[in-house]
C-alpha atoms as a PDB file:
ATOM      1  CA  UNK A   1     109.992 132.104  66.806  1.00  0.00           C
ATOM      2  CA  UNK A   2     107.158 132.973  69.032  1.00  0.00           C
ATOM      3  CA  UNK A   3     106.585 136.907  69.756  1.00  0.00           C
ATOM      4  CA  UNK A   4     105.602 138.753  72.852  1.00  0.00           C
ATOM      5  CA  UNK A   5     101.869 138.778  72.640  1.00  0.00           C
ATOM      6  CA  UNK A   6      99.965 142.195  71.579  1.00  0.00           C
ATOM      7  CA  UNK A   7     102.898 143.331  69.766  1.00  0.00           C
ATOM      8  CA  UNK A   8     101.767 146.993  67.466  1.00  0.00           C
ATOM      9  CA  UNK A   9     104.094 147.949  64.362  1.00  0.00           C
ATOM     10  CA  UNK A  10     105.962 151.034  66.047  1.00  0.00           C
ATOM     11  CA  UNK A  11     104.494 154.597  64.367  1.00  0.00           C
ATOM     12  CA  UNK A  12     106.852 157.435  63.055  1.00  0.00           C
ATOM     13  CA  UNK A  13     105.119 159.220  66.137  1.00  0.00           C
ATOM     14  CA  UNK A  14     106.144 156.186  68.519  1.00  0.00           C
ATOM     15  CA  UNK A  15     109.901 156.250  67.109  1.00  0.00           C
ATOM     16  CA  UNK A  16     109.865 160.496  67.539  1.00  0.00           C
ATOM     17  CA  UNK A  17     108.854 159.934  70.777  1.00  0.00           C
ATOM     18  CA  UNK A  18     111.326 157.115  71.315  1.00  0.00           C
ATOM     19  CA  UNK A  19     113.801 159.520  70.388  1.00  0.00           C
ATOM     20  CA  UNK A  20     112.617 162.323  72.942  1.00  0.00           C
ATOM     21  CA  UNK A  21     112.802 159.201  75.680  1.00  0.00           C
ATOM     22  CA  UNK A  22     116.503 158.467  75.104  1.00  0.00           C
ATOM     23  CA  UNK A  23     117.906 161.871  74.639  1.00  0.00           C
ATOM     24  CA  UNK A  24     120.742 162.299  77.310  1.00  0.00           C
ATOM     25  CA  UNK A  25     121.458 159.073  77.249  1.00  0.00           C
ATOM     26  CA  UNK A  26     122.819 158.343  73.884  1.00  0.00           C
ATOM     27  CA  UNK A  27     124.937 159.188  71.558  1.00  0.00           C
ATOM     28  CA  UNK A  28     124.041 161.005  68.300  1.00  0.00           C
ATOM     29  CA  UNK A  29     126.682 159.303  66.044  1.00  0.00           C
ATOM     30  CA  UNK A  30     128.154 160.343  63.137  1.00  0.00           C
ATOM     31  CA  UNK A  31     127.463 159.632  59.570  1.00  0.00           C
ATOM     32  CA  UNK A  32     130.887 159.970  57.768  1.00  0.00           C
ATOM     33  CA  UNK A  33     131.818 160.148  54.141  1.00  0.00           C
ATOM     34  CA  UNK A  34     134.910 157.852  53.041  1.00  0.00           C
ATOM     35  CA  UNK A  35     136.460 158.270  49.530  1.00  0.00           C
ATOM     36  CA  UNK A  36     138.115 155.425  49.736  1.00  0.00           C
ATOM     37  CA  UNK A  37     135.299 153.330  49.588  1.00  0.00           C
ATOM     38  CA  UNK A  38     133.456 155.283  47.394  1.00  0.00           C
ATOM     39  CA  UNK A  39     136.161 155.116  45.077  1.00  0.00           C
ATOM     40  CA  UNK A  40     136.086 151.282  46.137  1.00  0.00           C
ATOM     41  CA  UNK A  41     132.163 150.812  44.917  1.00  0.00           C
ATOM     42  CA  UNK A  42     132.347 153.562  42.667  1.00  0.00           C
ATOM     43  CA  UNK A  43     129.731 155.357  44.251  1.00  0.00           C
ATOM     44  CA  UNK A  44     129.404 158.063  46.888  1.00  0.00           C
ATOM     45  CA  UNK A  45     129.268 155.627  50.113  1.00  0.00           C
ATOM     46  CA  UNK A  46     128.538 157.026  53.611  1.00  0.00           C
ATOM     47  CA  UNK A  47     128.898 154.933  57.061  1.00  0.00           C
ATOM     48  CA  UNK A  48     126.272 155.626  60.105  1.00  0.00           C
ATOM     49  CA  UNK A  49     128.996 154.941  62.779  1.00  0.00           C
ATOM     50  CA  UNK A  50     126.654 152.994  65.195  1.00  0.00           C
ATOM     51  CA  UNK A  51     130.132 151.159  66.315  1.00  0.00           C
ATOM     52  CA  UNK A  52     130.660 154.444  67.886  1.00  0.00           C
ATOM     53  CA  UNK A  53     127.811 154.559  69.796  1.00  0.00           C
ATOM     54  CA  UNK A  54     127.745 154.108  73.950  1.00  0.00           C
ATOM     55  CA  UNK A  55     128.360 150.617  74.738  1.00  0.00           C
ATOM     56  CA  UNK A  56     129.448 149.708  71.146  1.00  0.00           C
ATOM     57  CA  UNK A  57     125.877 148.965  69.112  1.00  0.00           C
ATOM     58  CA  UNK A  58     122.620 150.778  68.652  1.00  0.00           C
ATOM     59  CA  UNK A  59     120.869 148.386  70.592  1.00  0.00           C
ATOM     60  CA  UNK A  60     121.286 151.042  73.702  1.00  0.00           C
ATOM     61  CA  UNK A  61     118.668 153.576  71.842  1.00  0.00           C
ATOM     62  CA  UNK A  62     116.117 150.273  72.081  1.00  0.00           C
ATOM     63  CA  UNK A  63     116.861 149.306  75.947  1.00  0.00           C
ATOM     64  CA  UNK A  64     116.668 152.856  77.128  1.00  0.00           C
ATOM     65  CA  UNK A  65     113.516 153.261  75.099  1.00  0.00           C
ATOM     66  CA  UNK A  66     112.048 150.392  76.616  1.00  0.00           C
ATOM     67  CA  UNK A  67     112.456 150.727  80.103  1.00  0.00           C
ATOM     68  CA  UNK A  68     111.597 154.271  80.288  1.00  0.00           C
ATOM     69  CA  UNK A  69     108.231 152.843  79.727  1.00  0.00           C
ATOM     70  CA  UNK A  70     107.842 151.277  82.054  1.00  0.00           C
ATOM     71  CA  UNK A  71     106.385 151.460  85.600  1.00  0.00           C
ATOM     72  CA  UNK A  72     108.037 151.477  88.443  1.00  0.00           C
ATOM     73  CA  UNK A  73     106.481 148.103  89.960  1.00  0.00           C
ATOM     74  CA  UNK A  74     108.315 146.685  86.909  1.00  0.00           C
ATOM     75  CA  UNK A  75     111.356 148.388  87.954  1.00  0.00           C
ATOM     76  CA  UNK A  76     111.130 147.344  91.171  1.00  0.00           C
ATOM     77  CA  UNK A  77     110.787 143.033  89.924  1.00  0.00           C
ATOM     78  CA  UNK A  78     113.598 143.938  87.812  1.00  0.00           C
ATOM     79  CA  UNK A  79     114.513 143.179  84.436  1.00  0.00           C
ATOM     80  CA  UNK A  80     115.413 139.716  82.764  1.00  0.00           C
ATOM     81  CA  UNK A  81     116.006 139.229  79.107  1.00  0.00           C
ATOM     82  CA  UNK A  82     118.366 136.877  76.403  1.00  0.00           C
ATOM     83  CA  UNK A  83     120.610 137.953  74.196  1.00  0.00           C
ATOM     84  CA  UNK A  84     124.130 137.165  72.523  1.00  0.00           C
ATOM     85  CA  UNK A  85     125.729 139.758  73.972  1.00  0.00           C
ATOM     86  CA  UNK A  86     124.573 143.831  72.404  1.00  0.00           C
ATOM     87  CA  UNK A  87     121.389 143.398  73.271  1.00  0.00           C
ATOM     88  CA  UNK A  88     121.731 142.287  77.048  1.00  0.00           C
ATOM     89  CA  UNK A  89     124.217 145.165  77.137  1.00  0.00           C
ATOM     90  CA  UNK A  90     121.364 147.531  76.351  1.00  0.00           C
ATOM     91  CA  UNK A  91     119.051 146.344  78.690  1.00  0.00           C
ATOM     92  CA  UNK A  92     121.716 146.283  81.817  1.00  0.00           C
ATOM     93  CA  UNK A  93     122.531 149.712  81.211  1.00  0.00           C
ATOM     94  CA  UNK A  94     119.045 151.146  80.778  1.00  0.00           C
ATOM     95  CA  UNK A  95     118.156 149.068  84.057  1.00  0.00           C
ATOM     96  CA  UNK A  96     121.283 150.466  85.791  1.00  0.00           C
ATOM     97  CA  UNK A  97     119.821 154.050  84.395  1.00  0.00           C
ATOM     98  CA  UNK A  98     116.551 153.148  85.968  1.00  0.00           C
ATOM     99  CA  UNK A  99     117.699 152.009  88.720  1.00  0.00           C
ATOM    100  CA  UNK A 100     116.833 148.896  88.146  1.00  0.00           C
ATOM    101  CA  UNK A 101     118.082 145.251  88.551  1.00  0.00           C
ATOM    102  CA  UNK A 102     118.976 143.030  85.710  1.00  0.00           C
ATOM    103  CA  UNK A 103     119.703 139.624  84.608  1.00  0.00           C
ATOM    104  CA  UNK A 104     120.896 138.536  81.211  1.00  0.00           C
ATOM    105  CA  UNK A 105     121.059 134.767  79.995  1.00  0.00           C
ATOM    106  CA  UNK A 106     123.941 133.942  77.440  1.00  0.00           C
ATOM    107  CA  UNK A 107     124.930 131.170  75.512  1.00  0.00           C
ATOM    108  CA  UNK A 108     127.694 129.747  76.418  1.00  0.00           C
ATOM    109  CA  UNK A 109     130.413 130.384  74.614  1.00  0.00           C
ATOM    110  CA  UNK A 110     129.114 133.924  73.729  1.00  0.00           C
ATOM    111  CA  UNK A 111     131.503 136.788  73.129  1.00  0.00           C
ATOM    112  CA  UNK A 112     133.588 136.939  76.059  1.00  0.00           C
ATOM    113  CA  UNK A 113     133.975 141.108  75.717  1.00  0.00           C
ATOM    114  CA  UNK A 114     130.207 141.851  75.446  1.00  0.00           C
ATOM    115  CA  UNK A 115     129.635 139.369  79.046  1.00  0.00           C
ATOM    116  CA  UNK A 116     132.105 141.055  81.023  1.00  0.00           C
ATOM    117  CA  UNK A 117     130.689 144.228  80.027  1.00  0.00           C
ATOM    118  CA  UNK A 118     127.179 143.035  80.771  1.00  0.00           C
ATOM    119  CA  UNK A 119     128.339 142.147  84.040  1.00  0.00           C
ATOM    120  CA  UNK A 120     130.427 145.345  84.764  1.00  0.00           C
ATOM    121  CA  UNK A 121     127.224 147.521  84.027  1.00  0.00           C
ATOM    122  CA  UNK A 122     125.790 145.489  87.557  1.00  0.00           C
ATOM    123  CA  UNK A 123     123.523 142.226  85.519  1.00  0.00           C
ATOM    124  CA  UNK A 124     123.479 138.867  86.451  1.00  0.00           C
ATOM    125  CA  UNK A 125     124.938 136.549  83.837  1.00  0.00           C
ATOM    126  CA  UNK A 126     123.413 133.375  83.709  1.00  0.00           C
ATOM    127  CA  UNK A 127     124.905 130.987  80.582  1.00  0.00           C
ATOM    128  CA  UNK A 128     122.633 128.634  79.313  1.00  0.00           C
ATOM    129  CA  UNK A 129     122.301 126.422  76.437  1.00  0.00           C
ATOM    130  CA  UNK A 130     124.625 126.371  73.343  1.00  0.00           C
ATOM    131  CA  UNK A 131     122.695 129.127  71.250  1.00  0.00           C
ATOM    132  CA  UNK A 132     121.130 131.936  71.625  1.00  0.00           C
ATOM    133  CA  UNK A 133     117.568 130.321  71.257  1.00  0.00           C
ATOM    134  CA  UNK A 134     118.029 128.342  74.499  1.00  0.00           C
ATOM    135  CA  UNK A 135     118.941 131.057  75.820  1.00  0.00           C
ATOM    136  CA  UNK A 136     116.300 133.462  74.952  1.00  0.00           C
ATOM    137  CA  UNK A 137     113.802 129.993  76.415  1.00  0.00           C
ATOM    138  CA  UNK A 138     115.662 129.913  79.958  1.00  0.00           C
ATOM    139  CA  UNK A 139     114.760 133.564  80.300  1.00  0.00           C
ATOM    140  CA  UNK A 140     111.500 132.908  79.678  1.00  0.00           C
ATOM    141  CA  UNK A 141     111.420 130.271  82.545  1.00  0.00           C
ATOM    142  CA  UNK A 142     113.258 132.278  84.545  1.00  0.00           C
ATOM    143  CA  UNK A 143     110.937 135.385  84.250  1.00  0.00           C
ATOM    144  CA  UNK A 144     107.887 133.342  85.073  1.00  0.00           C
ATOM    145  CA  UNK A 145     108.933 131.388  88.078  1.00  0.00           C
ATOM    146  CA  UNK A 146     111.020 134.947  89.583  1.00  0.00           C
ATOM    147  CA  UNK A 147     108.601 137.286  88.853  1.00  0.00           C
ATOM    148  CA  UNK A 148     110.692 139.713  86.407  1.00  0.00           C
ATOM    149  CA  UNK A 149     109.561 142.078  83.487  1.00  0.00           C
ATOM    150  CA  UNK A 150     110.715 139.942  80.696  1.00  0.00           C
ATOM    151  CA  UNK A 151     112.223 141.591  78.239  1.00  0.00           C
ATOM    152  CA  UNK A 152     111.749 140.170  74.232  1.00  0.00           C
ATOM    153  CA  UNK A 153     114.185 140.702  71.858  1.00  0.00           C
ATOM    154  CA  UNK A 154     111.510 141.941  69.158  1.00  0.00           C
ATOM    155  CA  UNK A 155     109.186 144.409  71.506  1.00  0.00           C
ATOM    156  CA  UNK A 156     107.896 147.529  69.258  1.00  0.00           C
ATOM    157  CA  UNK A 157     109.247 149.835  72.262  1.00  0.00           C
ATOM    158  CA  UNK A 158     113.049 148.395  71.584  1.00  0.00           C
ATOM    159  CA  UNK A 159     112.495 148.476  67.490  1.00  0.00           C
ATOM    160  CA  UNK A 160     111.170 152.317  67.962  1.00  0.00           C
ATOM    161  CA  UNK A 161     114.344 152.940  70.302  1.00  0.00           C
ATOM    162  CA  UNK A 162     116.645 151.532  67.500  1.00  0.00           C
ATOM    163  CA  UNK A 163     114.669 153.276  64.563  1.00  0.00           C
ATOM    164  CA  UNK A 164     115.717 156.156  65.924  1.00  0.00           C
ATOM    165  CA  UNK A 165     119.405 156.245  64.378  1.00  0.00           C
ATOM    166  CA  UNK A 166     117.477 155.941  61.193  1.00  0.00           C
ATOM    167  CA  UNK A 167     115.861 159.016  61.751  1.00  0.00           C
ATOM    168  CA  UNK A 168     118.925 160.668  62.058  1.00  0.00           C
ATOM    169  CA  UNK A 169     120.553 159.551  58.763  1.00  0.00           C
ATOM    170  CA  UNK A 170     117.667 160.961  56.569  1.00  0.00           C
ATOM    171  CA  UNK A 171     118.132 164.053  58.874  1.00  0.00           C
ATOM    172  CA  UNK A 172     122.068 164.392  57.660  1.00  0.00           C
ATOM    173  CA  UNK A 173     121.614 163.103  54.391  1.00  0.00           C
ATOM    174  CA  UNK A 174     119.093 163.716  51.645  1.00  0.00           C
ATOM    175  CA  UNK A 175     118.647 161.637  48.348  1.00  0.00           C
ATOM    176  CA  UNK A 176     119.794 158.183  49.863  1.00  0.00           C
ATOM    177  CA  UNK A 177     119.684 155.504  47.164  1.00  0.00           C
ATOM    178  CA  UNK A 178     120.414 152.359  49.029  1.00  0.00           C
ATOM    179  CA  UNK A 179     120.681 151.655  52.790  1.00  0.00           C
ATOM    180  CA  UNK A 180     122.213 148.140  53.830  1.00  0.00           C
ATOM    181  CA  UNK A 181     121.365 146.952  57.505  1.00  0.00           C
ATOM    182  CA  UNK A 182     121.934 143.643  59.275  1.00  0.00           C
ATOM    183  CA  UNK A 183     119.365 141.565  60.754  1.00  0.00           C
ATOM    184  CA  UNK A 184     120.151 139.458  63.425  1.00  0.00           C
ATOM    185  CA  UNK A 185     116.363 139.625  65.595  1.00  0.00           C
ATOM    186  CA  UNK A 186     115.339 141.831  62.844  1.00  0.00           C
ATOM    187  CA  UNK A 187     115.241 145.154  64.997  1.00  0.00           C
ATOM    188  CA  UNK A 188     117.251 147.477  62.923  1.00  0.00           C
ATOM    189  CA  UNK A 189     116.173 146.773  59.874  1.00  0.00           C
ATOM    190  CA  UNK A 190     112.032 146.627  60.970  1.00  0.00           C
ATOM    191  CA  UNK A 191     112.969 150.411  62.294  1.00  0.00           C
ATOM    192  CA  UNK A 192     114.902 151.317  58.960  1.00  0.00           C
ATOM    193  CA  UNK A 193     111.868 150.633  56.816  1.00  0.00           C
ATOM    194  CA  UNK A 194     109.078 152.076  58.983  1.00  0.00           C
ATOM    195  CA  UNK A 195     111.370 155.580  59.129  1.00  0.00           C
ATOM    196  CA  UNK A 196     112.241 155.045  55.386  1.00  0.00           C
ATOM    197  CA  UNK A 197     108.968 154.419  53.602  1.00  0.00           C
ATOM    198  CA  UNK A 198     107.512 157.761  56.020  1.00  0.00           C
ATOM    199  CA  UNK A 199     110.187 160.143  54.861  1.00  0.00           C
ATOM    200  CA  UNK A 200     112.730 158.872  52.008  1.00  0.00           C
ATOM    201  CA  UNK A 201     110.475 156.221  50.320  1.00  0.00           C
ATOM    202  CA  UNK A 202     112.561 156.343  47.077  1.00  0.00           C
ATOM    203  CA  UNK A 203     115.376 155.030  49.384  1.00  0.00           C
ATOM    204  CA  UNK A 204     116.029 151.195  48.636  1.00  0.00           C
ATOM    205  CA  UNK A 205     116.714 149.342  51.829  1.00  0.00           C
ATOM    206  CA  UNK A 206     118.481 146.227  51.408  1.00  0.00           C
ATOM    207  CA  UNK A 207     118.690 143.542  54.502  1.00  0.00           C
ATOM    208  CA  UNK A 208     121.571 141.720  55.412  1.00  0.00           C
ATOM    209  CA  UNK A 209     122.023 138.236  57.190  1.00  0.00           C
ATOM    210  CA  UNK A 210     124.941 135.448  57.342  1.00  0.00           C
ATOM    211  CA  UNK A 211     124.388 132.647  54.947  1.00  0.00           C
ATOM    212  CA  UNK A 212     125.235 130.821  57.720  1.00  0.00           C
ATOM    213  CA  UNK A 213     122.500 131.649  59.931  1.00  0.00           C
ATOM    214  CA  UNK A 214     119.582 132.571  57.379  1.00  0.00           C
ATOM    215  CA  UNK A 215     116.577 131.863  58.914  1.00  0.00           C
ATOM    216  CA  UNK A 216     115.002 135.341  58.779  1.00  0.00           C
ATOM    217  CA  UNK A 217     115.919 135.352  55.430  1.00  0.00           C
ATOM    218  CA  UNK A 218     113.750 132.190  54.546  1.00  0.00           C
ATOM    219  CA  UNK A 219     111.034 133.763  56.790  1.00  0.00           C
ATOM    220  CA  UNK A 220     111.060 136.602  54.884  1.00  0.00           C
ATOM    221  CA  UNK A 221     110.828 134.927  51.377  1.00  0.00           C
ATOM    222  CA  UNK A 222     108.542 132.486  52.234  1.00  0.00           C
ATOM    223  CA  UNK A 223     106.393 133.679  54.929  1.00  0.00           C
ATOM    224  CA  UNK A 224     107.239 130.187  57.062  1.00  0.00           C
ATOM    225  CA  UNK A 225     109.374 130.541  59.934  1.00  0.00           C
ATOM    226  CA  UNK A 226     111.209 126.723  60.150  1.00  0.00           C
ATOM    227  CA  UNK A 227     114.715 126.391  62.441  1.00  0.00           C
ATOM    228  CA  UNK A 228     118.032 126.413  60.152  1.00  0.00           C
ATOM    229  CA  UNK A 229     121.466 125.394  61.471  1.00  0.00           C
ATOM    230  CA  UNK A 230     123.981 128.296  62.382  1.00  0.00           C
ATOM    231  CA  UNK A 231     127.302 128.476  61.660  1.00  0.00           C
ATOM    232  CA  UNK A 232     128.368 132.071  61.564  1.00  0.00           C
ATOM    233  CA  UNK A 233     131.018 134.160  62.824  1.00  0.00           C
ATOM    234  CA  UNK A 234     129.058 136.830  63.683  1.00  0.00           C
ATOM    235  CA  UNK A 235     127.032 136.663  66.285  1.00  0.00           C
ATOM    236  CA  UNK A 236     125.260 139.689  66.240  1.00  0.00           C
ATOM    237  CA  UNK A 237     123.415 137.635  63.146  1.00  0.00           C
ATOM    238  CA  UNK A 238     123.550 134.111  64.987  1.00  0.00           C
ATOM    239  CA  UNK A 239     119.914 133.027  65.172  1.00  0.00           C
ATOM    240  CA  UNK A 240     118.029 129.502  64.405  1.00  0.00           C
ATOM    241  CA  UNK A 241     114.722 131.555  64.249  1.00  0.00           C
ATOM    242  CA  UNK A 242     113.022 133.975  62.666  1.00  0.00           C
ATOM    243  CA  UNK A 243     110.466 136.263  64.331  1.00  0.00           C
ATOM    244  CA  UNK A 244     106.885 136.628  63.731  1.00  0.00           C
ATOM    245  CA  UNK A 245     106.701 140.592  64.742  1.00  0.00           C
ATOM    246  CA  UNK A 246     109.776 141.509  62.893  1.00  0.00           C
ATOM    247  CA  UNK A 247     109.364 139.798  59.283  1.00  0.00           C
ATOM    248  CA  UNK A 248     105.805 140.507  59.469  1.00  0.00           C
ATOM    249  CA  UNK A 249     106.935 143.772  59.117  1.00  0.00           C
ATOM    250  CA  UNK A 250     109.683 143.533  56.804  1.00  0.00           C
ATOM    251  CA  UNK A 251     107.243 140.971  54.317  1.00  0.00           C
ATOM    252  CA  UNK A 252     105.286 144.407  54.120  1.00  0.00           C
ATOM    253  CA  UNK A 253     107.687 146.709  53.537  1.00  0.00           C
ATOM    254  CA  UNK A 254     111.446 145.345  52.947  1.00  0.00           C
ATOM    255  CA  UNK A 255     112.154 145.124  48.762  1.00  0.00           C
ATOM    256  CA  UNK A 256     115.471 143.228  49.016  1.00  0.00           C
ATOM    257  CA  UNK A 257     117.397 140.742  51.166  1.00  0.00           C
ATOM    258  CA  UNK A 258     120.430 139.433  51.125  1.00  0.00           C
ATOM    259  CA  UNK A 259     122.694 136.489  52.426  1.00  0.00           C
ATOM    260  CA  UNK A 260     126.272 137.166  52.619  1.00  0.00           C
ATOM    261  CA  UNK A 261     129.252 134.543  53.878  1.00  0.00           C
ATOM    262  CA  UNK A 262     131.734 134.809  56.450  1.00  0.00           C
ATOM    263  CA  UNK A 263     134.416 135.399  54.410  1.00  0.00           C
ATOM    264  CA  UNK A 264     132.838 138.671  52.750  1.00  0.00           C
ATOM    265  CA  UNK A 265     132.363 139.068  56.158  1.00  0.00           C
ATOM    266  CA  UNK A 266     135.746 139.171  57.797  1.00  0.00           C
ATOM    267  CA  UNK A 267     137.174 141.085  54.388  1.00  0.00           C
ATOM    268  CA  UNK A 268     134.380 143.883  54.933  1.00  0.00           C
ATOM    269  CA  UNK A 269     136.104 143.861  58.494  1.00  0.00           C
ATOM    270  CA  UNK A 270     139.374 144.427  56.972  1.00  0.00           C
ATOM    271  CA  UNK A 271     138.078 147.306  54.933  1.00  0.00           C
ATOM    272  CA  UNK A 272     136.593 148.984  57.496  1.00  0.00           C
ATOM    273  CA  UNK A 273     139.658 148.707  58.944  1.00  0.00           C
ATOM    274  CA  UNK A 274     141.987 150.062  56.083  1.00  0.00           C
ATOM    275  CA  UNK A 275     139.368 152.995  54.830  1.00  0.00           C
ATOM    276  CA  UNK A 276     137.930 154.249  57.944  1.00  0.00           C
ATOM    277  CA  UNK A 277     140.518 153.110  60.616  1.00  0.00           C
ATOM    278  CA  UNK A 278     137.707 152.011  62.951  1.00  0.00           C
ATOM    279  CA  UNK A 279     136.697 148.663  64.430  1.00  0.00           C
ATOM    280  CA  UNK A 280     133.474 147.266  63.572  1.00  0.00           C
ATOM    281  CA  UNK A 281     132.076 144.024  64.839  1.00  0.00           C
ATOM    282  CA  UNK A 282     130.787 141.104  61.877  1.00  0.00           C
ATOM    283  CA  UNK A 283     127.334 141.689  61.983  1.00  0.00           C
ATOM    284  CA  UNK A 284     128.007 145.277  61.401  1.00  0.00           C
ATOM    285  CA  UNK A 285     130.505 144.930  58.528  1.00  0.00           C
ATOM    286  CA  UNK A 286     127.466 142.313  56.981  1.00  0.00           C
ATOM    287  CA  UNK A 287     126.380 145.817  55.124  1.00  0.00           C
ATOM    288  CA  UNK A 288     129.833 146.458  53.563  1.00  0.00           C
ATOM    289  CA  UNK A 289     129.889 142.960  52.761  1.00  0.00           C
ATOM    290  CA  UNK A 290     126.598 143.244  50.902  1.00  0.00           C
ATOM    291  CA  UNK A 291     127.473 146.471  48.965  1.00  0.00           C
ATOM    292  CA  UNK A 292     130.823 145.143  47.543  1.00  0.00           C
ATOM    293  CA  UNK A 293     128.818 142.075  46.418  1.00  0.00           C
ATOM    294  CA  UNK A 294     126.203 144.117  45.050  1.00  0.00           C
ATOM    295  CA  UNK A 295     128.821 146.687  43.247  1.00  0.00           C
ATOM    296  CA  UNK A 296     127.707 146.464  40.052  1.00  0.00           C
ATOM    297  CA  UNK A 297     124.336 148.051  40.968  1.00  0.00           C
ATOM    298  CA  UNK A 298     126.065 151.052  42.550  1.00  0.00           C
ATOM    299  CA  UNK A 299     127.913 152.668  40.479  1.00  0.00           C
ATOM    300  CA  UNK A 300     127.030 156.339  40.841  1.00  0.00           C
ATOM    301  CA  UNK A 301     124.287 156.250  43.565  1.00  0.00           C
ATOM    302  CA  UNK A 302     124.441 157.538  47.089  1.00  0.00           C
ATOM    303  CA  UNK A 303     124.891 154.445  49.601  1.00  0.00           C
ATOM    304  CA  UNK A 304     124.951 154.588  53.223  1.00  0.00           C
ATOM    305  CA  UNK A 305     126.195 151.497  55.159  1.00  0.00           C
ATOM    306  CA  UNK A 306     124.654 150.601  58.937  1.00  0.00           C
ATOM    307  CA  UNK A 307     127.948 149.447  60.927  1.00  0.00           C
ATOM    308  CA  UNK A 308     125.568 148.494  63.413  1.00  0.00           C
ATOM    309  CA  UNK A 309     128.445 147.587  66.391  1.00  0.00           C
ATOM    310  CA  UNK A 310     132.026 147.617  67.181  1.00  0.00           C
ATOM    311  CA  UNK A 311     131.929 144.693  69.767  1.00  0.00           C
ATOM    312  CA  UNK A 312     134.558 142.666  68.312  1.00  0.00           C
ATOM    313  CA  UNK A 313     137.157 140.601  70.240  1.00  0.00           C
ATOM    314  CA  UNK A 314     140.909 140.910  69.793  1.00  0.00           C
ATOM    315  CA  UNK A 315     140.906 137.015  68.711  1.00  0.00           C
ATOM    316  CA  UNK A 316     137.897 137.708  66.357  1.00  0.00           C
ATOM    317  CA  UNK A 317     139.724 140.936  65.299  1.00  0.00           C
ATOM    318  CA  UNK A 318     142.645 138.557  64.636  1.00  0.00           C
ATOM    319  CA  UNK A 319     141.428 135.901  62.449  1.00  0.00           C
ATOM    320  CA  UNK A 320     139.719 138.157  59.989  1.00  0.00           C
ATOM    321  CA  UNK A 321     142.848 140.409  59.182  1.00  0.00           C
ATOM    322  CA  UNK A 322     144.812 137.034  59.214  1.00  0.00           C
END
């Protein structure tokens, strides 16, 4: 999928200074320790509780990040941007903190709990198109013939703002052997590595995607970026393209990535449910998912697990403890 142009692999300087930008108006989130699933994976497994973070994902460190940057004719055109629901939240509440206007395109049919919270932090909601990738096109349109600051899914300004929880997990924890993160756009795990290999490089950082939406992982292993069909429950990991900025990245630095189905999916859900009595949305229980498939390569290492978001529906909630 075609990048914003001029786009510059964030520095461990930009992501420190990320971090300075959104201080006050995020969360620092825990990183918790959970026997049970250490006893689960036999290993000693920690969770970075990014479900607990404000507005439910750590896409908020990114939005703030990126408007803050910005100047205040930008402000004044207002914002527009695409996303499939935790990303358009971010950028409607760091426009709102800006005081700024917004406008988010959906797909229709996205995740009716993450649109009426886009729309209760003051967007727009526009639905267009059956995926996000249609979408993410409209706003394109849109920004051109309006006049708004377009905002891309994949700037370095939004991957610095989510590197930042990264930052903080090699702060509260030392001698990490594996860290699992899903990639939906590719944000969170870009920001993992470029924190990781400055600071922790023994740490082995292991992507995660839906096998039913694995076009970043092709990308990644190939180096061509082609459209696959997408199937997946989770949205958060929905996507029929990969992105130039962010596997360019990950090609350089990621060692391992992984596809995991729905089904692992939906059971990580339940056992986030049962071991840490918290809610966490499928493209953040992908990780779990990949470290209980991965078990056997565990055993006795120190693992910490990205539950990237806790936007998950009461339906959605339903069918994977059914």
């Amino acid at each position: 999928m075609t990048d914003a142009p001029g786009l510059k692999e964030p520095t461990l300087d930009d992501i420190h200074r990320a971090r300075a930008a959104i201080e006050g108006h995020v969360l620092r989130t825990p990183l918790r320790h959970y026997p049970v699933l250490s006893e689960q994976l036999d290993a000693d497994v920690w969770v970075k509780h990014e479900n607990f973070q404000l507005l439910g994902s750590f896409k908020v460190r990114g939005g703030i990040n990126l408007v803050s940057q910005t100047t205040q004719g930008e402000r004044d055109r207002g914002f527009i941007t695409a996303s499939s629901g935790n990303h358009g939240q971010s950028v409607s509440y760091a426009a709102r903190s800006f005081g700024a206007a917004c406008t988010v395109v959906l797909p229709e049919g996205a995740n009716p709990a993450k649109a009426g919270a886009i729309a209760a932090l003051g967007a727009k909601v526009i639905y267009h198109g059956d995926v996000f990738d249609k979408s993410l096109k409209h706003a394109e349109k849109l920004a051109e013939k309006d006049g708004m600051r377009f905002v891309h899914v994949t700037e370095p300004s939004l991957v610095a703002g989510v590197a930042t929880y990264s930052v903080e997990v090699h702060e509260d924890l030392a001698d990490i052997d594996f860290m699992f993160v899903p990639v939906g756009a590719g944000s969170g795990a870009t920001g993992a590595c470029i924190v990781t290999d400055a600071v922790s490089p023994s740490t082995h950082v292991v992507a995660v995607q839906a096998a039913r939406a694995p076009a970043a992982f092709h990308a990644w292993q190939t180096g061509r970026f082609e459209t696959y069909p997408m199937s997946t429950v989770a949205e958060g990991l929905a996507t029929e393209y990969a992105y130039t900025f962010t596997i360019g990245i990950l090609r350089d630095r990621l060692k391992e990535f992984v596809l995991v189905d729905d089904s692992d999916i939906n059971s990580a859900i339940k056992h986030y449910v049962d071991a840490t009595r918290t809610l966490v949305e499928h493209a953040g229980a992908a990780s779990l998912a990949a470290a209980i498939n991965m078990k056997d390569r565990l055993k006795g290492k120190r693992v910490v697990l990205i539950a990237s978001g806790g936007n998950v529906t009461t339906d959605q909630l339903k069918a994977a403890l059914a």
